[in-house]
Each structure stands twice: as structure tokens, then as C-alpha cells.
PDB file of N, CA and C in Angstrom:
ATOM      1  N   UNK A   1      56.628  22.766 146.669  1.00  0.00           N
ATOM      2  CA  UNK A   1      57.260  23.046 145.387  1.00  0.00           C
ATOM      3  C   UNK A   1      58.582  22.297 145.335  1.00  0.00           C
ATOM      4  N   UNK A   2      58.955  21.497 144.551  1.00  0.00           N
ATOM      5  CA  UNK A   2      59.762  20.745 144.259  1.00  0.00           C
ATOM      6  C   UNK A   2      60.707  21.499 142.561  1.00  0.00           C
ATOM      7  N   UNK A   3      61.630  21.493 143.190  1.00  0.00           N
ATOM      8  CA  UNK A   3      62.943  21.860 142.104  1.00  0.00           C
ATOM      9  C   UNK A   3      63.469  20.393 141.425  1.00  0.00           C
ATOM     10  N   UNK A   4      63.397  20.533 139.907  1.00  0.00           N
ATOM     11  CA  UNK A   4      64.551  19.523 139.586  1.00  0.00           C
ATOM     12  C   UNK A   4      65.499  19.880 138.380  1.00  0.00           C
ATOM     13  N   UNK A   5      67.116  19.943 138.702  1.00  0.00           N
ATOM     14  CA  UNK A   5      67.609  20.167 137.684  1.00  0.00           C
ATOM     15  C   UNK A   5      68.166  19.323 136.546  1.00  0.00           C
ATOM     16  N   UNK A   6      68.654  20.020 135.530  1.00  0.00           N
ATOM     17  CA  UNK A   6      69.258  18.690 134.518  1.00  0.00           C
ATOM     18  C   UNK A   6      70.113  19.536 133.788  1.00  0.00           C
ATOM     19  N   UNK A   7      70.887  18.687 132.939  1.00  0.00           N
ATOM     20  CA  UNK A   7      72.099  19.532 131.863  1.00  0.00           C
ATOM     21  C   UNK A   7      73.305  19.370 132.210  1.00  0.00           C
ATOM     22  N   UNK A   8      73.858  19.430 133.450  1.00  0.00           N
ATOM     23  CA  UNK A   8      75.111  19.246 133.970  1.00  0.00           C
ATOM     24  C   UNK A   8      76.317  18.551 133.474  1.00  0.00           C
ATOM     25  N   UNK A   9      77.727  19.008 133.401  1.00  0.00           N
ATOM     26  CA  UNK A   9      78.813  17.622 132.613  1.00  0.00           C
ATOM     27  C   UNK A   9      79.813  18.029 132.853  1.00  0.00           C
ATOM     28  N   UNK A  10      80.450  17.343 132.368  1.00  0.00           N
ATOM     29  CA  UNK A  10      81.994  17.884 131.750  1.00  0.00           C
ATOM     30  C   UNK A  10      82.025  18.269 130.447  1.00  0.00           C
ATOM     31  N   UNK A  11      82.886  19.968 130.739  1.00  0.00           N
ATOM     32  CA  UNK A  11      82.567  20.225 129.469  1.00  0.00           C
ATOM     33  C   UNK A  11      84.017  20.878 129.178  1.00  0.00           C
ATOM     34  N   UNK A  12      85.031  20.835 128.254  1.00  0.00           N
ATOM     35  CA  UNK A  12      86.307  21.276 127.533  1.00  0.00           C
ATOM     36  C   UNK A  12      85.741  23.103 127.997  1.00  0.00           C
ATOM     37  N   UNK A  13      87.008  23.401 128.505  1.00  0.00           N
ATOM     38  CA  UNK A  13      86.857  24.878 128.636  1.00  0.00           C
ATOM     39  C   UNK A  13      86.673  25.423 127.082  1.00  0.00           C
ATOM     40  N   UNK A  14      86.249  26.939 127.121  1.00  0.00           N
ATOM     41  CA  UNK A  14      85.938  27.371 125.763  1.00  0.00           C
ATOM     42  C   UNK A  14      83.959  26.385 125.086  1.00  0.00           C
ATOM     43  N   UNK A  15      83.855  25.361 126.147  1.00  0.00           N
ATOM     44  CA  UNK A  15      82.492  24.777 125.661  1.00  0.00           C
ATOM     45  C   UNK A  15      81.355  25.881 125.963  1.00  0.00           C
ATOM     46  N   UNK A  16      80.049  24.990 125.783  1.00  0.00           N
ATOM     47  CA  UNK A  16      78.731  25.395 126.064  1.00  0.00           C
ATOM     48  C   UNK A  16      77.807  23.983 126.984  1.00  0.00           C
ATOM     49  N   UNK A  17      77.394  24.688 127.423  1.00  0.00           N
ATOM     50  CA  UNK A  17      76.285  23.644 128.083  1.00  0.00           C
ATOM     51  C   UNK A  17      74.589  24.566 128.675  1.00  0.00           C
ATOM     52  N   UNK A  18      73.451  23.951 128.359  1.00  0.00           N
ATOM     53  CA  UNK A  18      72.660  24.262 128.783  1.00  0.00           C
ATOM     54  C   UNK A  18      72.041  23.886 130.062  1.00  0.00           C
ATOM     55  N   UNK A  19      71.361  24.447 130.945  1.00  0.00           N
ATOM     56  CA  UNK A  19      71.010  23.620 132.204  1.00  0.00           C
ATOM     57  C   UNK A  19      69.576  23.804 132.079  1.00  0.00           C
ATOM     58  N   UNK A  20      68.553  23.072 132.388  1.00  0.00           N
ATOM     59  CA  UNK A  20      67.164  23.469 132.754  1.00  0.00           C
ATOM     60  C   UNK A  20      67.195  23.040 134.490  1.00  0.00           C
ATOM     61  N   UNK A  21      65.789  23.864 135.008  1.00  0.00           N
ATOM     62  CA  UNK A  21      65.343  23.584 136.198  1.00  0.00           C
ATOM     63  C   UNK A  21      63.573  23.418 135.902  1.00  0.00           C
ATOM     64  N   UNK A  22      63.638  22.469 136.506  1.00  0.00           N
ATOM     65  CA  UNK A  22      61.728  22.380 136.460  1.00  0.00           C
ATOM     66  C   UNK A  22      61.345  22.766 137.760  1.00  0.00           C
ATOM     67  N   UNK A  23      60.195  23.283 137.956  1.00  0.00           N
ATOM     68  CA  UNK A  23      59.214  23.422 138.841  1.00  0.00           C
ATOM     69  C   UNK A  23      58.136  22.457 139.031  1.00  0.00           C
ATOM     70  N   UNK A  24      57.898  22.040 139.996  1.00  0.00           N
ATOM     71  CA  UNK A  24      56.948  20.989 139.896  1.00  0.00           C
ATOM     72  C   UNK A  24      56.300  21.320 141.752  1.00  0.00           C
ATOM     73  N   UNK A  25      54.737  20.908 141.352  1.00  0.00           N
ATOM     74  CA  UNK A  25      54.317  20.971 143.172  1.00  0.00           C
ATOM     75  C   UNK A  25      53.211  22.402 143.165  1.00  0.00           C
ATOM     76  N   UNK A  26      53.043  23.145 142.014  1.00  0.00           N
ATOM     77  CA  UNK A  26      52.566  24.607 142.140  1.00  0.00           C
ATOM     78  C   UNK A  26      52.329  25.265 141.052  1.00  0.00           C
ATOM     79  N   UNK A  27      51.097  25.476 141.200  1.00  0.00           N
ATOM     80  CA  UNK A  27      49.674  26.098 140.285  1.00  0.00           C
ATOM     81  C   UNK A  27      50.225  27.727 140.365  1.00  0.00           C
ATOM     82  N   UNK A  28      50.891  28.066 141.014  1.00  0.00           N
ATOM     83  CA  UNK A  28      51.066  29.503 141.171  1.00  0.00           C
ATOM     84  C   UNK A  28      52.017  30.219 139.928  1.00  0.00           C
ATOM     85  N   UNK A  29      52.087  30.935 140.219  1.00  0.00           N
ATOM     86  CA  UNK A  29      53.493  31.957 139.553  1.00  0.00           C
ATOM     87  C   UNK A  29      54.493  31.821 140.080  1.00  0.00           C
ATOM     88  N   UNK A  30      55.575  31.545 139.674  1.00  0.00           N
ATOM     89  CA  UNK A  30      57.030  31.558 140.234  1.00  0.00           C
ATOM     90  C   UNK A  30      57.790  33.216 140.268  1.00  0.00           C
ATOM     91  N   UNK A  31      57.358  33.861 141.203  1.00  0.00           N
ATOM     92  CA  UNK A  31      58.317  35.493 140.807  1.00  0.00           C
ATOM     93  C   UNK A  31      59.377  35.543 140.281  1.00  0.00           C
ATOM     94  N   UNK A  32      60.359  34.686 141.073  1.00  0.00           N
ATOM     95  CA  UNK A  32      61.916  34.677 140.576  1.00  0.00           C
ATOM     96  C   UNK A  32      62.153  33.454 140.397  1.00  0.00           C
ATOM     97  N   UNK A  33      63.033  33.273 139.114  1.00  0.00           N
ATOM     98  CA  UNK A  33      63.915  31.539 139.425  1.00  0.00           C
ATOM     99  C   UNK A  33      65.128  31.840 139.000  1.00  0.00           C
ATOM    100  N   UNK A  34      66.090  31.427 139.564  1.00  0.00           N
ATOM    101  CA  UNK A  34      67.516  31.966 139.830  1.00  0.00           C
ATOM    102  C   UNK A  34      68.594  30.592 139.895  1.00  0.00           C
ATOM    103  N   UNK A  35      69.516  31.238 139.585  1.00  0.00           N
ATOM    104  CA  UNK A  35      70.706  29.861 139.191  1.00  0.00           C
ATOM    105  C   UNK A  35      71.784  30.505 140.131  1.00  0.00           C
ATOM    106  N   UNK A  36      72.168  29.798 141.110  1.00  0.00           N
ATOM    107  CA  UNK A  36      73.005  30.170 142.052  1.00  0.00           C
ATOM    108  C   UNK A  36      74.274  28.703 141.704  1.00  0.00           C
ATOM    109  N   UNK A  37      75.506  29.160 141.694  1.00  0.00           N
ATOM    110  CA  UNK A  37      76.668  28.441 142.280  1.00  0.00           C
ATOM    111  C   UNK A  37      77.235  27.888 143.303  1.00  0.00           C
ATOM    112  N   UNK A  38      78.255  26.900 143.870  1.00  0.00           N
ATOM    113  CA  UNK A  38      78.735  26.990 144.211  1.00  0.00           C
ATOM    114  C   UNK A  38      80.131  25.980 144.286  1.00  0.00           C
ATOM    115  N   UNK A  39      81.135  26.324 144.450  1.00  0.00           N
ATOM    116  CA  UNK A  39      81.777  25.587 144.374  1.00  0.00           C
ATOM    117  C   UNK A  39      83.194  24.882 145.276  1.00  0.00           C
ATOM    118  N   UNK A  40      83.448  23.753 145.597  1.00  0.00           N
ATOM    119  CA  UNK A  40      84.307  23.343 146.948  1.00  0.00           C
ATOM    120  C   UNK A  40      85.533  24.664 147.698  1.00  0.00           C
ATOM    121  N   UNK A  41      84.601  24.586 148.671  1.00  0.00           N
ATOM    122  CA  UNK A  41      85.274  25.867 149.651  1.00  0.00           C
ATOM    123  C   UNK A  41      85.045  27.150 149.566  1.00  0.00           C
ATOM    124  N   UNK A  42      84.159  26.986 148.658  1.00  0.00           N
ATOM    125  CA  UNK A  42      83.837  28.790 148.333  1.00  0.00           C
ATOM    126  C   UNK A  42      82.110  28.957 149.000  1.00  0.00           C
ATOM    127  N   UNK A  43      82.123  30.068 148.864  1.00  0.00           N
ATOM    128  CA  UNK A  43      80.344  30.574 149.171  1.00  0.00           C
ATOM    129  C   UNK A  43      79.900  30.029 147.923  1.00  0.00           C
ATOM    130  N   UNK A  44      78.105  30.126 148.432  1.00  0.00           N
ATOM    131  CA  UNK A  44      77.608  30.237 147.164  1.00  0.00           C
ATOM    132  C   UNK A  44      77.345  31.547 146.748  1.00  0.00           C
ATOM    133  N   UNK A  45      77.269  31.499 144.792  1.00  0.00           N
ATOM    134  CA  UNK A  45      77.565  33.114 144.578  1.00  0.00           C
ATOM    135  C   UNK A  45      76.290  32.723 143.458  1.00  0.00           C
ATOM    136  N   UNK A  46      75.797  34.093 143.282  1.00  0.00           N
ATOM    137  CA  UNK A  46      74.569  34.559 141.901  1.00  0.00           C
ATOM    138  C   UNK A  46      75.081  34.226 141.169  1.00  0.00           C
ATOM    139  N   UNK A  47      74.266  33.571 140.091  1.00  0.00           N
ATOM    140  CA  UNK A  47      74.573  33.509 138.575  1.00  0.00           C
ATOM    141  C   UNK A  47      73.494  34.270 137.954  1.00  0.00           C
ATOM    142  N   UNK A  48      72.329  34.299 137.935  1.00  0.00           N
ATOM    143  CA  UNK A  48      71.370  35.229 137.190  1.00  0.00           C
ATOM    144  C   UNK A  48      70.072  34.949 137.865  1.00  0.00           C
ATOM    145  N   UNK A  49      69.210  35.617 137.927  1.00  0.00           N
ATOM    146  CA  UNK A  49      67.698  35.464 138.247  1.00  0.00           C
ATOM    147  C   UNK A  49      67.284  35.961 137.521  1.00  0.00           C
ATOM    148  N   UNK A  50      66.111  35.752 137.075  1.00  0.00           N
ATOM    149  CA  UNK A  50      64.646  36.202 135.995  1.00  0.00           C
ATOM    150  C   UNK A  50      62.816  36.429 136.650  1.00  0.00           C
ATOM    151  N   UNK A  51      63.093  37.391 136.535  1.00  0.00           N
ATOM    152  CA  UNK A  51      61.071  37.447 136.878  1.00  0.00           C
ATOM    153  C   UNK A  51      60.388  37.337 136.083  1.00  0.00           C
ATOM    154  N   UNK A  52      59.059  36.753 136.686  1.00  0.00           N
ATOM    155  CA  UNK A  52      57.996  36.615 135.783  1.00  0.00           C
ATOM    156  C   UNK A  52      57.485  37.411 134.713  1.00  0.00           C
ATOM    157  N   UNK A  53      58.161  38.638 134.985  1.00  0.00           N
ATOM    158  CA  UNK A  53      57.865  39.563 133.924  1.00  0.00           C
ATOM    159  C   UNK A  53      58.911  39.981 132.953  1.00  0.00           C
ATOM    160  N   UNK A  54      60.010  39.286 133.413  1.00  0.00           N
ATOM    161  CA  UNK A  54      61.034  39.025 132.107  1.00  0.00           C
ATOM    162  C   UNK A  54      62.435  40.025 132.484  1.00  0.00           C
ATOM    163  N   UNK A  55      62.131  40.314 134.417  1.00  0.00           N
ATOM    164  CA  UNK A  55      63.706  41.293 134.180  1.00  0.00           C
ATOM    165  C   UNK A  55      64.608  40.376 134.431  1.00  0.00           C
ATOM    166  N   UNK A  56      65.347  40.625 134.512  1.00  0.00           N
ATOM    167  CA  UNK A  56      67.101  39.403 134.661  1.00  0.00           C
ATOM    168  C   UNK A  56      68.216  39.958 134.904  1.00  0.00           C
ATOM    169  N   UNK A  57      68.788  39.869 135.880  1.00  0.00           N
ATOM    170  CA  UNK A  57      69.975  40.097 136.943  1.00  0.00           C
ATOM    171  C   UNK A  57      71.160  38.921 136.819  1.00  0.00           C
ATOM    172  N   UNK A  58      72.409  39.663 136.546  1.00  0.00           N
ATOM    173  CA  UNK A  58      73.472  38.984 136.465  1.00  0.00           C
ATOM    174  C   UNK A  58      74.643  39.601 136.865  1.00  0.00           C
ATOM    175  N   UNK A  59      75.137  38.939 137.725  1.00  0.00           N
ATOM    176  CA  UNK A  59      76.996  39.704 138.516  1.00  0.00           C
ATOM    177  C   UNK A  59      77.541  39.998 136.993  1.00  0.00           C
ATOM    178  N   UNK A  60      78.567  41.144 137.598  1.00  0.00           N
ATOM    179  CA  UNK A  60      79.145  41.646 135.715  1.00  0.00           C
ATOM    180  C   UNK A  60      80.385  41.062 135.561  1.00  0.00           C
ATOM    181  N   UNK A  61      80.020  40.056 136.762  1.00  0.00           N
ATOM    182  CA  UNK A  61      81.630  38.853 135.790  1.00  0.00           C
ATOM    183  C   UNK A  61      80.975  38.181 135.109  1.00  0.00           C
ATOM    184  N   UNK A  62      79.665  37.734 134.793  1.00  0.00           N
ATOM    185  CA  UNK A  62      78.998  36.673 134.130  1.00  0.00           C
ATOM    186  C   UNK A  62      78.389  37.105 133.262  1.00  0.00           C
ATOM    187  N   UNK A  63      78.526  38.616 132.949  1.00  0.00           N
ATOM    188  CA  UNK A  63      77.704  39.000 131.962  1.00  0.00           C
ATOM    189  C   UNK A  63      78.430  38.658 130.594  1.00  0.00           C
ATOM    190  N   UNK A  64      77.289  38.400 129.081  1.00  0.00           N
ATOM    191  CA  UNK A  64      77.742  38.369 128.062  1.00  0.00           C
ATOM    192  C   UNK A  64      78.275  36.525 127.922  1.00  0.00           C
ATOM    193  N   UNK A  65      78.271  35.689 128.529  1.00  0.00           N
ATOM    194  CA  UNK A  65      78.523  34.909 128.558  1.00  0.00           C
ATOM    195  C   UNK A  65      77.373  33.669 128.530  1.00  0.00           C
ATOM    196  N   UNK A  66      76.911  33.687 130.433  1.00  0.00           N
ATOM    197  CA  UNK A  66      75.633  33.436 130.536  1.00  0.00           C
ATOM    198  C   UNK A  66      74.546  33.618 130.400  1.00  0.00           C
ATOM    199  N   UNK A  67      73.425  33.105 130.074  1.00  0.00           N
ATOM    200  CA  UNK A  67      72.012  33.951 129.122  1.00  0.00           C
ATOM    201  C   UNK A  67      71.137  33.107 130.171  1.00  0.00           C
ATOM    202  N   UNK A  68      69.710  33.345 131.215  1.00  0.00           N
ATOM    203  CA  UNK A  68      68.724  33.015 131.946  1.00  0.00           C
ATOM    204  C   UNK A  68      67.496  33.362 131.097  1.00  0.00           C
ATOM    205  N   UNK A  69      66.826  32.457 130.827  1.00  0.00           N
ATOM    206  CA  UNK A  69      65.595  32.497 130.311  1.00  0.00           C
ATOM    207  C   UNK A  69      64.635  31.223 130.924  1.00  0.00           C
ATOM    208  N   UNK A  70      62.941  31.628 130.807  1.00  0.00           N
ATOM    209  CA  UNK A  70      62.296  31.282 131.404  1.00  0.00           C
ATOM    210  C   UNK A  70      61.247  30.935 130.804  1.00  0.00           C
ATOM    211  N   UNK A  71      60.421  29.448 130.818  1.00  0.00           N
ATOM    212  CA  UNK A  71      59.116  29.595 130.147  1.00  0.00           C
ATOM    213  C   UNK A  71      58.198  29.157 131.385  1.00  0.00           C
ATOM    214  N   UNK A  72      57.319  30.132 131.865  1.00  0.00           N
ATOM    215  CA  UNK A  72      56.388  30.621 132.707  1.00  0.00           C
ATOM    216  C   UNK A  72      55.051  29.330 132.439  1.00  0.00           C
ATOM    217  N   UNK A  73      54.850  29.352 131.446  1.00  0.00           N
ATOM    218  CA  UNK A  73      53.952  28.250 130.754  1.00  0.00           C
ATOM    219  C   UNK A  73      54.356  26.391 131.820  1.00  0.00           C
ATOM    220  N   UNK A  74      55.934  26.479 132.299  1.00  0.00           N
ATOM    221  CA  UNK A  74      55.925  25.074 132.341  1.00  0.00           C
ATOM    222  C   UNK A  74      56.576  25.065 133.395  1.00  0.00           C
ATOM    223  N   UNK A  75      56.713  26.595 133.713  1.00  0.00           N
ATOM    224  CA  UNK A  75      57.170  26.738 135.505  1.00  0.00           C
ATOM    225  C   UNK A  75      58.739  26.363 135.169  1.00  0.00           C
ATOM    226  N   UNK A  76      59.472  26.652 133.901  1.00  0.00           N
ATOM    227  CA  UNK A  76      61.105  25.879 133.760  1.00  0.00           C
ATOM    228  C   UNK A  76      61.962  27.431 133.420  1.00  0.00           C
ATOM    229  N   UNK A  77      63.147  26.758 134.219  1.00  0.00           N
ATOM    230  CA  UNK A  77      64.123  27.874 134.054  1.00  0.00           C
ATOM    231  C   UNK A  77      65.320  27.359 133.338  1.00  0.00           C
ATOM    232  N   UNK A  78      65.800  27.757 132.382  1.00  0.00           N
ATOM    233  CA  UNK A  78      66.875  27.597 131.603  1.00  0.00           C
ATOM    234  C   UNK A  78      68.306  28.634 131.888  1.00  0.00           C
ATOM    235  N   UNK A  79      69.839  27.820 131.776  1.00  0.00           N
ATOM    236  CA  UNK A  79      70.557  28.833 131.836  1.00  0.00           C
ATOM    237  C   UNK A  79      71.599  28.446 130.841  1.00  0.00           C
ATOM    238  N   UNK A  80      71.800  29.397 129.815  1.00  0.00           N
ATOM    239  CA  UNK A  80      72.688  28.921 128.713  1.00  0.00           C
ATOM    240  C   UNK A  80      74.167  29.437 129.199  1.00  0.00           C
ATOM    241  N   UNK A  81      75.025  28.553 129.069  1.00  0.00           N
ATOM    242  CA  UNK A  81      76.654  28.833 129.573  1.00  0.00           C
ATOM    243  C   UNK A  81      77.076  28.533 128.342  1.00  0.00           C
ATOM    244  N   UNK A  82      77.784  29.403 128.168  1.00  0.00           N
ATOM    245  CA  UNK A  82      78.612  29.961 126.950  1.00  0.00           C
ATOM    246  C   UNK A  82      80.467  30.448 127.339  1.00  0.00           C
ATOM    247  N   UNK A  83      81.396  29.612 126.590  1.00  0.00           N
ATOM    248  CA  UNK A  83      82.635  30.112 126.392  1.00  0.00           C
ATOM    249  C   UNK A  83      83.425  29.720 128.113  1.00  0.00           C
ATOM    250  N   UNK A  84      83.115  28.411 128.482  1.00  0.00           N
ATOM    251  CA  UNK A  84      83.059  28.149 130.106  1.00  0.00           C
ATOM    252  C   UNK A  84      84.298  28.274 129.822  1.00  0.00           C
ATOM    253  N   UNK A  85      84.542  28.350 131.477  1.00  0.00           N
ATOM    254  CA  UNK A  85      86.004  28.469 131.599  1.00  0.00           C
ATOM    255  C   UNK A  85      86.155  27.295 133.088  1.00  0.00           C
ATOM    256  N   UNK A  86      87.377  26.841 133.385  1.00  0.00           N
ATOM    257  CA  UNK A  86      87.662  26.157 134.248  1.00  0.00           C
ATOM    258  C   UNK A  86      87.224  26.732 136.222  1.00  0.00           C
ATOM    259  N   UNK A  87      86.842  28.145 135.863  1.00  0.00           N
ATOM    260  CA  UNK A  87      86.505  28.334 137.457  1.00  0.00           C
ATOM    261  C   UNK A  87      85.349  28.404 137.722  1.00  0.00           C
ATOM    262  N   UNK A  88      84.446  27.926 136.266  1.00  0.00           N
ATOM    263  CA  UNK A  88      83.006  27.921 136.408  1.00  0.00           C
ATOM    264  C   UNK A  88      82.567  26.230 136.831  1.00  0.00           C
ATOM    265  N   UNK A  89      84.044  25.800 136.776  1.00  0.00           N
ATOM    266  CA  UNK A  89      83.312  24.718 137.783  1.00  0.00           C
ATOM    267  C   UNK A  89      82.714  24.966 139.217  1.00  0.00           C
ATOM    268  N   UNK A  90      81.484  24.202 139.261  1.00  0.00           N
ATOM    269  CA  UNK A  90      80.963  24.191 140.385  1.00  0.00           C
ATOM    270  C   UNK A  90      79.597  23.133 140.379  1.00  0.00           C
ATOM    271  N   UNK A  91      79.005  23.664 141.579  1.00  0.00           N
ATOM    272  CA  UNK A  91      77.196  22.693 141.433  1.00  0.00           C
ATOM    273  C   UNK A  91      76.666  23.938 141.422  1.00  0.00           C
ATOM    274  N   UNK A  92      76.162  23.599 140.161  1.00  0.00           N
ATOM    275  CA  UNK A  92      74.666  25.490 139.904  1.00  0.00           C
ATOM    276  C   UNK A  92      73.317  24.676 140.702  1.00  0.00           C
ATOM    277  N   UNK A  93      72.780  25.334 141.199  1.00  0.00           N
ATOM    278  CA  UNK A  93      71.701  24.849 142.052  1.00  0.00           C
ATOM    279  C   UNK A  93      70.119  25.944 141.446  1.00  0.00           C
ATOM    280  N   UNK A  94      69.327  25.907 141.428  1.00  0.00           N
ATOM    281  CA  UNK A  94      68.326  26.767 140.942  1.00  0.00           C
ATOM    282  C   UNK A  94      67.633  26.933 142.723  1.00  0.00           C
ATOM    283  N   UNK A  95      66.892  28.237 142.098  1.00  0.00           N
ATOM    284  CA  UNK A  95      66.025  28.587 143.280  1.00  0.00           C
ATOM    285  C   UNK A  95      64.735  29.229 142.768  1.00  0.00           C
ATOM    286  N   UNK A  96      63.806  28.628 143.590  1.00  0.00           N
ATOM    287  CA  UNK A  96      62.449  29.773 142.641  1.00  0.00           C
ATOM    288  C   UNK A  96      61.714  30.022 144.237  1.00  0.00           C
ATOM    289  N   UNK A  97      61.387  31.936 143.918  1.00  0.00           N
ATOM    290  CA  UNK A  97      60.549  32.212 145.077  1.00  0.00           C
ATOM    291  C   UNK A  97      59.230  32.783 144.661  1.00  0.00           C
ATOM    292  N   UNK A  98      58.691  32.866 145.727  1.00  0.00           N
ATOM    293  CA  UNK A  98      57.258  33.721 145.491  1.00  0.00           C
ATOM    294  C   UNK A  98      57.011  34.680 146.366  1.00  0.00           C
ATOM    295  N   UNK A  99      56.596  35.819 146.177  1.00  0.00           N
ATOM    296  CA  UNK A  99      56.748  36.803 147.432  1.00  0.00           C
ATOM    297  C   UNK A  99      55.412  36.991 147.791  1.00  0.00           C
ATOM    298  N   UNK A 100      54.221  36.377 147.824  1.00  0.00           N
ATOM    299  CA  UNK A 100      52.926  36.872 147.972  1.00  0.00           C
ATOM    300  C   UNK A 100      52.623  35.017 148.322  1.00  0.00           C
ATOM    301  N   UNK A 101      51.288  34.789 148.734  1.00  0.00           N
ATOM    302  CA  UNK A 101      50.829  33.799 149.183  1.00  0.00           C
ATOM    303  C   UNK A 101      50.244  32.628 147.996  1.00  0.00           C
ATOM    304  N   UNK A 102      50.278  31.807 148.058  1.00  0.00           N
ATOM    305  CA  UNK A 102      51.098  31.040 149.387  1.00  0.00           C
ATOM    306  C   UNK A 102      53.094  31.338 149.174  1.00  0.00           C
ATOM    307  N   UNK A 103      53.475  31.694 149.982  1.00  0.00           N
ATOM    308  CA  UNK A 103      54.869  32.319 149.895  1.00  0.00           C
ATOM    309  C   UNK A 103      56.105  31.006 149.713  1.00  0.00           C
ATOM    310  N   UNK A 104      56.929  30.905 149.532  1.00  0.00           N
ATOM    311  CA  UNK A 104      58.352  30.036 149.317  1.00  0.00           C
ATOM    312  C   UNK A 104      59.316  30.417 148.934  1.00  0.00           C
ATOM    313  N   UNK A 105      60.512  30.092 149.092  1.00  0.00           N
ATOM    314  CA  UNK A 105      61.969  29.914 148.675  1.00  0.00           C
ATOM    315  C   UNK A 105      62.398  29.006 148.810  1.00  0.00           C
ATOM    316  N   UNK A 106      62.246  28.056 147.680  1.00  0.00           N
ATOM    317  CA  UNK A 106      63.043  27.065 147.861  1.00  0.00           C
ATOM    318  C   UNK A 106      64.080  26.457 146.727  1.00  0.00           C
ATOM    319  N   UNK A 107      64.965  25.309 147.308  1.00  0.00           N
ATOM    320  CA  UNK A 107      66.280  25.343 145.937  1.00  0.00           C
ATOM    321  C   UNK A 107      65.959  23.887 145.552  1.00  0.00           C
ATOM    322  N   UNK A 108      66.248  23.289 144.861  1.00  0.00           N
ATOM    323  CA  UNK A 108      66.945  22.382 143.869  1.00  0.00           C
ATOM    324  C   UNK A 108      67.990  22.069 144.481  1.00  0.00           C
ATOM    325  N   UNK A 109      68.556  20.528 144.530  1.00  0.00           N
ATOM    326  CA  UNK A 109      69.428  19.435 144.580  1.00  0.00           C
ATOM    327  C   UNK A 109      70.824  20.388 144.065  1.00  0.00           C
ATOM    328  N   UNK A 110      70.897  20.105 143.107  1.00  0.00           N
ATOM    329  CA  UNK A 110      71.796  21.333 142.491  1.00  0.00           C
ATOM    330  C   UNK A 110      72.313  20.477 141.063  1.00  0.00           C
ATOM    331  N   UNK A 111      73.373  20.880 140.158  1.00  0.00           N
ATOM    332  CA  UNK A 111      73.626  19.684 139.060  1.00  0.00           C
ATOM    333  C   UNK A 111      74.941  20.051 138.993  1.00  0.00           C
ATOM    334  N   UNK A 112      76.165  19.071 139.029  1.00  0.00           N
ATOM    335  CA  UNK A 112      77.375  19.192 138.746  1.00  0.00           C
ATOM    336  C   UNK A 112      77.794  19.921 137.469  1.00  0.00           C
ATOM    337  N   UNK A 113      78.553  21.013 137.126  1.00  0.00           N
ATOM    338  CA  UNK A 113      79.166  21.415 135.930  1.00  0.00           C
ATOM    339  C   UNK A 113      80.332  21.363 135.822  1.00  0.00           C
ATOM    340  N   UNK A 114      81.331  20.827 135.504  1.00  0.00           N
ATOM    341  CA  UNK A 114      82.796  20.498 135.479  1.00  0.00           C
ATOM    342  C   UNK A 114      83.011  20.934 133.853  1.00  0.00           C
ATOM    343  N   UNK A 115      84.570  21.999 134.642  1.00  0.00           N
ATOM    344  CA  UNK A 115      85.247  22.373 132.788  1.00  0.00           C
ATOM    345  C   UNK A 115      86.449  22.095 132.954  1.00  0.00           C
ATOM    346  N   UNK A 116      87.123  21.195 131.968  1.00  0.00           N
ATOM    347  CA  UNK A 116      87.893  20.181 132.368  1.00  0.00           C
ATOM    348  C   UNK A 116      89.069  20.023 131.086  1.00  0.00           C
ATOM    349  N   UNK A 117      90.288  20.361 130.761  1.00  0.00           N
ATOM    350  CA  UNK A 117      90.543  19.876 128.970  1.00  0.00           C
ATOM    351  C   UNK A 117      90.438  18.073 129.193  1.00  0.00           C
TER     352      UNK A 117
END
């Protein structure tokens, strides 16, 4: 299973930017696909995950802001960033797992997001 992301930039704090992640490599179901952060010197931290059945998990600093949605149909995960602010710079990286066979966790390259005036 191969991750690829896209969307990434510089974006004026107060912007928006969308990110997609594709899935590619697998006929299966993706359980979770998840948008993880991170950024120079820090851990990496959650941004949201989504299951196949449509629940979605987000830290409650990111809530109301960021929106994770998913079309199951094309194996792609979307994450809408809304109202960025300068410490949301980082590289968002996606992850999609499967908990049943054939099993995986794996991430994505990751895509630069810079908020910048």
C-alpha cells in the first residue's frame, strides 16, 4: 500500500488549504486514514482520523477548524484546514491502517504546510 499526498503551501495565516492523500497498492478497505503532524523539533502529534464507517477523531485544539473526510470509493483522504495559524506549520503526513488481514500501517512521504504573512 502506497500513500501519496498533495495540497501543501504557503499559506497567509487566517488562510485555508486543502490536503488530499491517495491510497494506492490495495483492493481492501482502509479502516482508518489519519493526518498526523509534525513539525522541526517537536513530536509528531494527531490531527484527525476517520473510519470506514464515518467516525472521526480530533485533539480539541483542532477542533472546529480542521474538517477529515473520506471517499472510500477511491481509497482518498481529505483534510480541510481552515483559519491556519502560524504554529500549524509543519509536514502533515497521512497514515492508513487495516486491522484484519491482510493487516498494515503505513504513512505517506508527508506534504509541507507553511503559514507565513
Amino acid at each position: 500500500v502506497q500513500l501519496v499526498e498533495s495540497g501543501g503551501g504557503l499559506v497567509q495565516p487566517g488562510g485555508s488549504l486543502r490536503l488530499s492523500c491517495a491510497a494506492s497498492g490495495t483492493s481492501f478497505s482502509i479502516n482508518t486514514m489519519g493526518w498526523y503532524r509534525q513539525a522541526p523539533g517537536k513530536q509528531r502529534e494527531l490531527v484527525a482520523t476517520m473510519t470506514d464507517t464515518g467516525n472521526r477523531n480530533y485533539p480539541d485544539s483542532l477542533k472546529g477548524r480542521f474538517t477529515i473526510s473520506r471517499d472510500n470509493a477511491k481509497n482518498t483522504a481529505y483534510l480541510q484546514m481552515n483559519s491556519l495559524k502560524p504554529e500549524d506549520t509543519a509536514v502533515y503526513l497521512c497514515n492508513a491502517v487495516r486491522v484484519s488481514f491482510p493487516f498494515y500501517n503505513v504513512w505517506g512521504q508527508g506534504t509541507q504546510v507553511t503559514v507565513s504573512p
